[in-house]
N, C-alpha and C. Protein backbone atom coordinates (compact mmCIF):
# COMPACT_ATOMS: atom_id res chain seq x y z
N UNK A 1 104.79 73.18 130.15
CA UNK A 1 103.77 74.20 130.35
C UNK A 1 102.81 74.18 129.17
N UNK A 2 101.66 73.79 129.66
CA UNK A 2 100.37 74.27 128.23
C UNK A 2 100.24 75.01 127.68
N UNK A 3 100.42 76.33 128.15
CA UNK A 3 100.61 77.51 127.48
C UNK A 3 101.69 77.43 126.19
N UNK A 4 102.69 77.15 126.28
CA UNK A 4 103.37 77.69 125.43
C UNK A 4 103.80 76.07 124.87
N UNK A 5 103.99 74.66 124.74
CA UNK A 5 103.44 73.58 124.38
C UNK A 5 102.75 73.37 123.32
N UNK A 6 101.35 73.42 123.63
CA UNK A 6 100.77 72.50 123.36
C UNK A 6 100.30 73.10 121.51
N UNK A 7 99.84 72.27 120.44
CA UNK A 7 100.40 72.27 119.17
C UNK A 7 99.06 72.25 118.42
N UNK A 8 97.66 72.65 119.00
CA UNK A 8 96.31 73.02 118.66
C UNK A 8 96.33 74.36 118.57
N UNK A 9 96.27 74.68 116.83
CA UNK A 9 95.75 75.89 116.72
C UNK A 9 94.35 76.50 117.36
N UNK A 10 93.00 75.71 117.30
CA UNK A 10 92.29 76.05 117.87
C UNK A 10 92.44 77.07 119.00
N UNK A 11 93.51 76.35 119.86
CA UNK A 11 93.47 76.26 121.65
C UNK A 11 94.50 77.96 121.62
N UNK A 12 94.63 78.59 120.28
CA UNK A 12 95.50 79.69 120.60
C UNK A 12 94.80 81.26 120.13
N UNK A 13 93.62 81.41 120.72
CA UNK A 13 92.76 82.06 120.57
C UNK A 13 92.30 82.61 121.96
N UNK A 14 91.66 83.64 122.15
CA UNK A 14 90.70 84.30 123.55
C UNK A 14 90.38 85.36 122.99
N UNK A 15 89.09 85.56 124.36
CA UNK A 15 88.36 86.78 123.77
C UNK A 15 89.06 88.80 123.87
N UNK A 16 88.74 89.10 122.62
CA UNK A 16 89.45 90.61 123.17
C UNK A 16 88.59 91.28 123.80
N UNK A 17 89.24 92.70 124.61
CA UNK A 17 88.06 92.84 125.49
C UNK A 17 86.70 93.64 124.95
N UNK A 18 86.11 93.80 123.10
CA UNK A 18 85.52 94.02 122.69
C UNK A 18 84.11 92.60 121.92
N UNK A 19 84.97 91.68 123.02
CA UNK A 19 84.26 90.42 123.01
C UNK A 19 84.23 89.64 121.24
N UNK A 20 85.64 89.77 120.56
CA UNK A 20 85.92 89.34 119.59
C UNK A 20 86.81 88.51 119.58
N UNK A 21 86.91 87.21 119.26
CA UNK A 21 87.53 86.07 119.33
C UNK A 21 89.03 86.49 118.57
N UNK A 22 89.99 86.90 119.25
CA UNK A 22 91.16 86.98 118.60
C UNK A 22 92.59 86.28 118.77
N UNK A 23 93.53 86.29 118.21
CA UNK A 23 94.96 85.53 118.34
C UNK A 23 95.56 85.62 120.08
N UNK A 24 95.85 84.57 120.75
CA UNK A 24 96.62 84.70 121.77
C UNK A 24 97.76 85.14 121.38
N UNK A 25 98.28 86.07 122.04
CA UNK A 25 99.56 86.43 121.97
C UNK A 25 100.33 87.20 122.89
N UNK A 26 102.24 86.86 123.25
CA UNK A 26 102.05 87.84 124.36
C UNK A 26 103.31 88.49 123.72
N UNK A 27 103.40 89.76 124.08
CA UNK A 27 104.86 90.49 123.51
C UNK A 27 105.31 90.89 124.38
N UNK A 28 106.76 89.64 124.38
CA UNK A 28 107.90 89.86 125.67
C UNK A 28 109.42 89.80 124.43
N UNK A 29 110.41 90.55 125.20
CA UNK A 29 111.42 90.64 124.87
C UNK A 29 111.65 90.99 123.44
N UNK A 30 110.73 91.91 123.18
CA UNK A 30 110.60 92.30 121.31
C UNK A 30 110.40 91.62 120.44
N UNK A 31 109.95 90.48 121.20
CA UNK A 31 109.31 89.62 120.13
C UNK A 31 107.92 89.12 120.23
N UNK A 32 106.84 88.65 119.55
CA UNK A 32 105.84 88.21 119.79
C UNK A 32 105.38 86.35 119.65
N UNK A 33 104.70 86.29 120.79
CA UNK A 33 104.62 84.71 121.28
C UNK A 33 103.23 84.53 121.26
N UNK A 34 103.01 83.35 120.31
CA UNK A 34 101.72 83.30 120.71
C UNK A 34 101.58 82.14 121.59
N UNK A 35 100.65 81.87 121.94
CA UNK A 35 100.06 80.90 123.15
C UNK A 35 98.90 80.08 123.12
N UNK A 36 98.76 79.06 123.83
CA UNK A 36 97.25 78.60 124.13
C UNK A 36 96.73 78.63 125.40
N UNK A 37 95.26 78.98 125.25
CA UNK A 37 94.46 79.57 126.29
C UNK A 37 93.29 78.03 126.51
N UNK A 38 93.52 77.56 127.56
CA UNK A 38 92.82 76.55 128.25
C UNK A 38 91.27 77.18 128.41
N UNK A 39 91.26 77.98 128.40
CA UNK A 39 89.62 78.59 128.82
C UNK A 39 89.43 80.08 128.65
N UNK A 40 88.43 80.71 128.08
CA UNK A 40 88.10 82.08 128.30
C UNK A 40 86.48 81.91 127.89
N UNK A 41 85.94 83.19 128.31
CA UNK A 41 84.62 83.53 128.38
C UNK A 41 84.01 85.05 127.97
N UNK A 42 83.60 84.62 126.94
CA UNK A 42 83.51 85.99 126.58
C UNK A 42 82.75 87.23 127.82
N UNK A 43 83.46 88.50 127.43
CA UNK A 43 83.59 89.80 128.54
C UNK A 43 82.08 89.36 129.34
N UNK A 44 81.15 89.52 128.04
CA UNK A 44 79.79 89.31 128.70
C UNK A 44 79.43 88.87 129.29
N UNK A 45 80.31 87.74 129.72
CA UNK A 45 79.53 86.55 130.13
C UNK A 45 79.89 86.44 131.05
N UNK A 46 81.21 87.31 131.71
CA UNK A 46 81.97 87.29 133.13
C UNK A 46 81.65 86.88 134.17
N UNK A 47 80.68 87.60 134.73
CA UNK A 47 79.94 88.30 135.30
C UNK A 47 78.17 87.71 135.47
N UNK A 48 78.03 87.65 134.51
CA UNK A 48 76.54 87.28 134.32
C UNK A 48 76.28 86.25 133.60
N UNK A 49 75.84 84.73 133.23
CA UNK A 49 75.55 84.07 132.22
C UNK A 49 73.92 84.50 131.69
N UNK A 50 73.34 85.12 132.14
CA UNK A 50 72.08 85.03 131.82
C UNK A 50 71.89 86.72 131.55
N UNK A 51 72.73 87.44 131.66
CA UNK A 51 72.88 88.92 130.74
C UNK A 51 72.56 88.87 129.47
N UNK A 52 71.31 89.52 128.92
CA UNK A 52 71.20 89.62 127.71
C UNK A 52 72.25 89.80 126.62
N UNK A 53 73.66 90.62 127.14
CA UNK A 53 74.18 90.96 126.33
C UNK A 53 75.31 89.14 126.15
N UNK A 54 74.93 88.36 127.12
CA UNK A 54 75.77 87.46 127.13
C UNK A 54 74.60 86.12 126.34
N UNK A 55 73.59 86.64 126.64
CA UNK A 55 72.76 85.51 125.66
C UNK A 55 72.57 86.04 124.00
N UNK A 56 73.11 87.21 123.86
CA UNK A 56 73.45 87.34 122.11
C UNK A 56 74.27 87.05 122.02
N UNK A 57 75.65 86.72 122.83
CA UNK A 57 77.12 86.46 122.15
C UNK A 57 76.91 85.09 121.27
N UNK A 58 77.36 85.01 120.02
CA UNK A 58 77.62 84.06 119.45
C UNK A 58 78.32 82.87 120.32
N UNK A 59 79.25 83.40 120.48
CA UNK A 59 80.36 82.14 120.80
C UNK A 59 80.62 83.23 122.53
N UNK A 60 79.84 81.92 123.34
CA UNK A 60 80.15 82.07 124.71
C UNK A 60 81.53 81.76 125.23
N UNK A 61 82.17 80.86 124.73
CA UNK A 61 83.58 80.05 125.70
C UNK A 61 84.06 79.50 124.49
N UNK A 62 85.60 79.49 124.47
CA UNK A 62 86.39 78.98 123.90
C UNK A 62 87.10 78.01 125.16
N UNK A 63 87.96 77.30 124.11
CA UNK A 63 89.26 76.71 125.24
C UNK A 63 89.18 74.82 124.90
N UNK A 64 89.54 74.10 126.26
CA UNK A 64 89.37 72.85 126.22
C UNK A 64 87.51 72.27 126.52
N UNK A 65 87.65 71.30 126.12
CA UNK A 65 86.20 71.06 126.01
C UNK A 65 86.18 70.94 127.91
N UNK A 66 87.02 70.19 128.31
CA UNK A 66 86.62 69.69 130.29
C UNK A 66 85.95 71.22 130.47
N UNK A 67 86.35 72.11 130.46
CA UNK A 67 86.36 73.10 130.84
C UNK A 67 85.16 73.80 130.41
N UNK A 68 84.34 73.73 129.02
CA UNK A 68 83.51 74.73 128.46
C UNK A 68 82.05 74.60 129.06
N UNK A 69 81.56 75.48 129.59
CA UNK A 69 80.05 74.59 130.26
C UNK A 69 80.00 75.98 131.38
N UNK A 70 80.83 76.96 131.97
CA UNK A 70 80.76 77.77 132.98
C UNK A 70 78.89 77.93 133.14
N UNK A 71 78.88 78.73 132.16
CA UNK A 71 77.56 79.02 131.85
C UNK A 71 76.10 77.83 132.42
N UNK A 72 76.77 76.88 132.75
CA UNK A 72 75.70 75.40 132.86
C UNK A 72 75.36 74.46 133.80
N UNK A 73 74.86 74.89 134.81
CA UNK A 73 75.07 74.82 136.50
C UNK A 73 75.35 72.81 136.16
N UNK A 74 74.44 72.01 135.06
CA UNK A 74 74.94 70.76 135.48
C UNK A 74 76.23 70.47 134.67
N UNK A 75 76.83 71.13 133.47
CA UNK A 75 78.44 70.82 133.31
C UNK A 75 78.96 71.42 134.88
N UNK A 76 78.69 72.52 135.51
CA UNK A 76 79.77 72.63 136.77
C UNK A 76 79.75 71.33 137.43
N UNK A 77 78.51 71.00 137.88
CA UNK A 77 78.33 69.51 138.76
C UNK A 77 79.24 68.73 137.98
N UNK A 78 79.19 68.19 136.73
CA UNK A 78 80.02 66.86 136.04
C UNK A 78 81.05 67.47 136.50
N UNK A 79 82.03 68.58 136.23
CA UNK A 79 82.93 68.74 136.05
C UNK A 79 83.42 68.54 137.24
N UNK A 80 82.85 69.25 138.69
CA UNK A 80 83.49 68.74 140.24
C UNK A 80 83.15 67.12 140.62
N UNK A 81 82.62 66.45 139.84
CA UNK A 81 82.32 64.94 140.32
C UNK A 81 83.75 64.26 140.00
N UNK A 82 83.89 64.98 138.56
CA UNK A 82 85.14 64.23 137.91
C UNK A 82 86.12 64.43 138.83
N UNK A 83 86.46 65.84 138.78
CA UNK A 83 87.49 65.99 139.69
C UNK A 83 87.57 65.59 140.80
N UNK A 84 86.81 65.15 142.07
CA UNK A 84 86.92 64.34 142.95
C UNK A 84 87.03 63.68 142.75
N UNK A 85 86.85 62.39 141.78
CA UNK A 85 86.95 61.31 140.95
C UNK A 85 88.38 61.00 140.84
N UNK A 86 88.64 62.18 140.52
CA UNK A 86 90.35 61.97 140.04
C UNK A 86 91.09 62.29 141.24
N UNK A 87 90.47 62.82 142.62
CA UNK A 87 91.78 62.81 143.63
C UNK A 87 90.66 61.96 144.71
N UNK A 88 90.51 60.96 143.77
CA UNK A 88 90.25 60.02 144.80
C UNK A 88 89.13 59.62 145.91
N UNK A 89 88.33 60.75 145.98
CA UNK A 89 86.72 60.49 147.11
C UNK A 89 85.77 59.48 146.20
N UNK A 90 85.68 58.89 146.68
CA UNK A 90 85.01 57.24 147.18
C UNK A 90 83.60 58.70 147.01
N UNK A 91 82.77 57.80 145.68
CA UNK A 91 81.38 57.82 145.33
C UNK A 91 81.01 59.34 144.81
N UNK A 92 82.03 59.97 144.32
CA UNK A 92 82.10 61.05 143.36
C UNK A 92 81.51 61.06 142.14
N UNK A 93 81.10 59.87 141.90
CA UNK A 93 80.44 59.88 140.09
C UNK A 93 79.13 59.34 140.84
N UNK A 94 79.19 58.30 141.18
CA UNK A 94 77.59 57.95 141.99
C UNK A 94 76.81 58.19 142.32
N UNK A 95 77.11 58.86 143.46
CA UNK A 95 76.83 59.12 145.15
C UNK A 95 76.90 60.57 145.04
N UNK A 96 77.61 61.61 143.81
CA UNK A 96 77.75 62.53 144.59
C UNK A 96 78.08 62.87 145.34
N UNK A 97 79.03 62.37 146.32
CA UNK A 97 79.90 63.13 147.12
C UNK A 97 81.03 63.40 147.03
N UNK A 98 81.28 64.77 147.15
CA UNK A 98 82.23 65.42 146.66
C UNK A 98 83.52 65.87 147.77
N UNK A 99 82.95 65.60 149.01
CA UNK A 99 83.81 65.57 150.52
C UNK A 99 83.85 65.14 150.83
């Protein structure tokens, strides 16, 4: 499991919900665990990428790089080319087709 794995401090961070980049962590069984978070977006940006309050955030997205781009209608495109790419549709990086 990635979550609890993987050995990048970076990757063990998300946003709190005062849109401040803080420690992943989860507290189970009286003890505290921290974690890594594959992706988050700051509160602002939920919802809206083009919200003023989401075009002052410093730091829009944390996480893995495949992933950082929500905000960026052509990272979404790369990102679904790849992934068809990877399960296999014939002319996904090319062609663009994604079905």
């Amino acid at each position: 499991d990635f979550r609890k794995n993987c050995d990048d401090a970076s990757l063990k961070k998300m946003f709190g919900a005062d849109g401040k980049i803080i420690d992943a962590k989860n507290f189970s069984e009286g003890a505290e665990h921290s974690f890594c978070v594959e992706y988050d977006i700051h509160p602002a940006c939920k919802e809206n990428c083009s919200s003023s309050a989401c075009q002052n955030a410093t730091t829009k997205e944390i996480g893995i790089p495949f992933w950082l781009g929500r905000c960026n209608p052509e990272a979404n495109q790369d990102r679904i080319a790849r992934l068809a790419h990877a399960f296999g549709i014939e002319g996904a990086l090319d062609k663009h087709q994604i079905v």
